[in-house]
C-alpha atoms as a PDB file:
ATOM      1  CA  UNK A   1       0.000   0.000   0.000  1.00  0.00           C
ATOM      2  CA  UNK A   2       1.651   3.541  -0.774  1.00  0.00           C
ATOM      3  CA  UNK A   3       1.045   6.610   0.562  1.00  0.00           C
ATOM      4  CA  UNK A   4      -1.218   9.081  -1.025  1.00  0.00           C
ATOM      5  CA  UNK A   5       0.291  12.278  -0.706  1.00  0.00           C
ATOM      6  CA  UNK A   6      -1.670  15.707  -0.709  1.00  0.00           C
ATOM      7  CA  UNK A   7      -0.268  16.799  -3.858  1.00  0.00           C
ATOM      8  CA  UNK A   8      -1.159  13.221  -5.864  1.00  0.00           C
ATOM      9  CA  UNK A   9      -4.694  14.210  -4.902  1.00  0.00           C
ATOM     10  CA  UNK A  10      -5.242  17.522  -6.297  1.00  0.00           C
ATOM     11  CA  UNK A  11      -3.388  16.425  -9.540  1.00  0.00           C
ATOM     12  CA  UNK A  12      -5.909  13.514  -9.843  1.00  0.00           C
ATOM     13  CA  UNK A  13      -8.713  16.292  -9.316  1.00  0.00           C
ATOM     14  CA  UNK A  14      -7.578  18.410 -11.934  1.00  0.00           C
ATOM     15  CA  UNK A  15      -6.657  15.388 -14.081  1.00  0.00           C
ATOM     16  CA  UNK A  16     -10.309  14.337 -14.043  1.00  0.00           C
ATOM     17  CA  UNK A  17     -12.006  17.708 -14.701  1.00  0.00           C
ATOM     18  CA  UNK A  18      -9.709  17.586 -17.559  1.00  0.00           C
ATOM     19  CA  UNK A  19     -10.891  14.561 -18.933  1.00  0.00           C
ATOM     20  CA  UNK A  20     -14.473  15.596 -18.195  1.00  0.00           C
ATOM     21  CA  UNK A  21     -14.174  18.272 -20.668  1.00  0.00           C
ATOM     22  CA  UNK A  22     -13.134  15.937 -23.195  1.00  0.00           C
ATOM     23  CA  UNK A  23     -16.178  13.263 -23.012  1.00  0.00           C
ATOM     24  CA  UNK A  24     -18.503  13.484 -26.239  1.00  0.00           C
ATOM     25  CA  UNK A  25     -21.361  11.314 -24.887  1.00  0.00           C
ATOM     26  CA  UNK A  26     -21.617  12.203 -21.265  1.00  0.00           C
ATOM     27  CA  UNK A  27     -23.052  15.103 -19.654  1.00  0.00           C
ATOM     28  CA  UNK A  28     -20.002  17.210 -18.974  1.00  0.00           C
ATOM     29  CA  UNK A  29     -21.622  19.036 -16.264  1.00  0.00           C
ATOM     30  CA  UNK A  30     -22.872  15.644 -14.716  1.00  0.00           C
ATOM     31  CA  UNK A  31     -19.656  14.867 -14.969  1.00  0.00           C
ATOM     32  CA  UNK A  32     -18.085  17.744 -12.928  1.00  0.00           C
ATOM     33  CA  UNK A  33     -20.755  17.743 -10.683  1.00  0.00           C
ATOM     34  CA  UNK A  34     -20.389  14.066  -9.658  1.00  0.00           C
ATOM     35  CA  UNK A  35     -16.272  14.244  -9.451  1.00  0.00           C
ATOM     36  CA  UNK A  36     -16.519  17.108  -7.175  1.00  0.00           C
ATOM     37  CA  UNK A  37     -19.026  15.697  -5.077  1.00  0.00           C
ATOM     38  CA  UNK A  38     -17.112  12.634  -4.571  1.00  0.00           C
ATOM     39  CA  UNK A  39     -13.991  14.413  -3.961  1.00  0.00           C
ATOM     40  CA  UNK A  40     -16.054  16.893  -1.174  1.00  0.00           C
ATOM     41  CA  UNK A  41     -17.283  13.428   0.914  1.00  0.00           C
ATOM     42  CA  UNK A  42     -13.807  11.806   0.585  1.00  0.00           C
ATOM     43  CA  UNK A  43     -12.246  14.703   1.825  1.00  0.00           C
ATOM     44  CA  UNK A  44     -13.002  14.100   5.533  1.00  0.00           C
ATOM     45  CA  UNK A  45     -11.334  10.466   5.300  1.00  0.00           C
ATOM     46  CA  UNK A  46      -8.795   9.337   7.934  1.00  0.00           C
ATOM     47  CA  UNK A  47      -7.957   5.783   7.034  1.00  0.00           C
ATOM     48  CA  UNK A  48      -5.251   5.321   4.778  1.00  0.00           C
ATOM     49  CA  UNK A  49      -6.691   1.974   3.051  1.00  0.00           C
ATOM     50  CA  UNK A  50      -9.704   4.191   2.328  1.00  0.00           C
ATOM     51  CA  UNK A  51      -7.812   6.908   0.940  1.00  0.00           C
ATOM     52  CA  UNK A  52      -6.094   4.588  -1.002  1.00  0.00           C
ATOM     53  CA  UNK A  53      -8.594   2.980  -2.168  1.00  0.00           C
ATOM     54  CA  UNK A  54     -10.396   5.804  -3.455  1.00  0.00           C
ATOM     55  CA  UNK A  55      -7.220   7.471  -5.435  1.00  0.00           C
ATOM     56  CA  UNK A  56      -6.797   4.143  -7.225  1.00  0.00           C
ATOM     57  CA  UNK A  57     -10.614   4.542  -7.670  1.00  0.00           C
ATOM     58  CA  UNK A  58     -10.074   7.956  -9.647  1.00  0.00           C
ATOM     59  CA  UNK A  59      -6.826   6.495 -11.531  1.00  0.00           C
ATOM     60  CA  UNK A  60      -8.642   3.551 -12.965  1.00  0.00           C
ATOM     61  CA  UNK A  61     -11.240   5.926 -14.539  1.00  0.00           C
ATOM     62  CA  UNK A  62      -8.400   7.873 -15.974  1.00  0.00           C
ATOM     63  CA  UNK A  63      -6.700   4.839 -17.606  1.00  0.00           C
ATOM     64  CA  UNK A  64      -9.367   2.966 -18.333  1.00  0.00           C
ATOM     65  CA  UNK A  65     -11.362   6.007 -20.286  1.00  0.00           C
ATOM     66  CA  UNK A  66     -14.587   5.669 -19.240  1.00  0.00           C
ATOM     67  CA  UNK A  67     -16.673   6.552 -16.620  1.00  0.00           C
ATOM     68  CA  UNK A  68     -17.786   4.289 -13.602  1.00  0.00           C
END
């Protein structure tokens, strides 16, 4: 398990409204709404499996190309 570091996490915030501007058949707005949303409830977590688990969350729908 590695450590998530503050810095990781905002790049993986901007890396997904980034990608959210790119989408053709999504609701871009949906889009932005939803990633900052999750990002707002995640950002009182403590655990560092959970934080972990979430980053790898974001990256995944970043490599992958598509939205979960």
């Amino acid at each position: 398990m590695a450590i998530v570091c503050r810095r990781s996490v905002l790049s993986l915030y901007r890396d997904l409204l980034r990608y959210g501007t790119q989408l053709k058949y999504t609701d871009k707005e949906f889009f932005r709404t939803r990633i900052r949303s999750e990002f707002r409830k995640s950002s009182s977590l403590t655990d560092p499996k959970e934080i972990d688990f979430c980053y790898k969350k974001g990256r995944a729908v970043l490599e992958r190309a598509r939205v979960i």
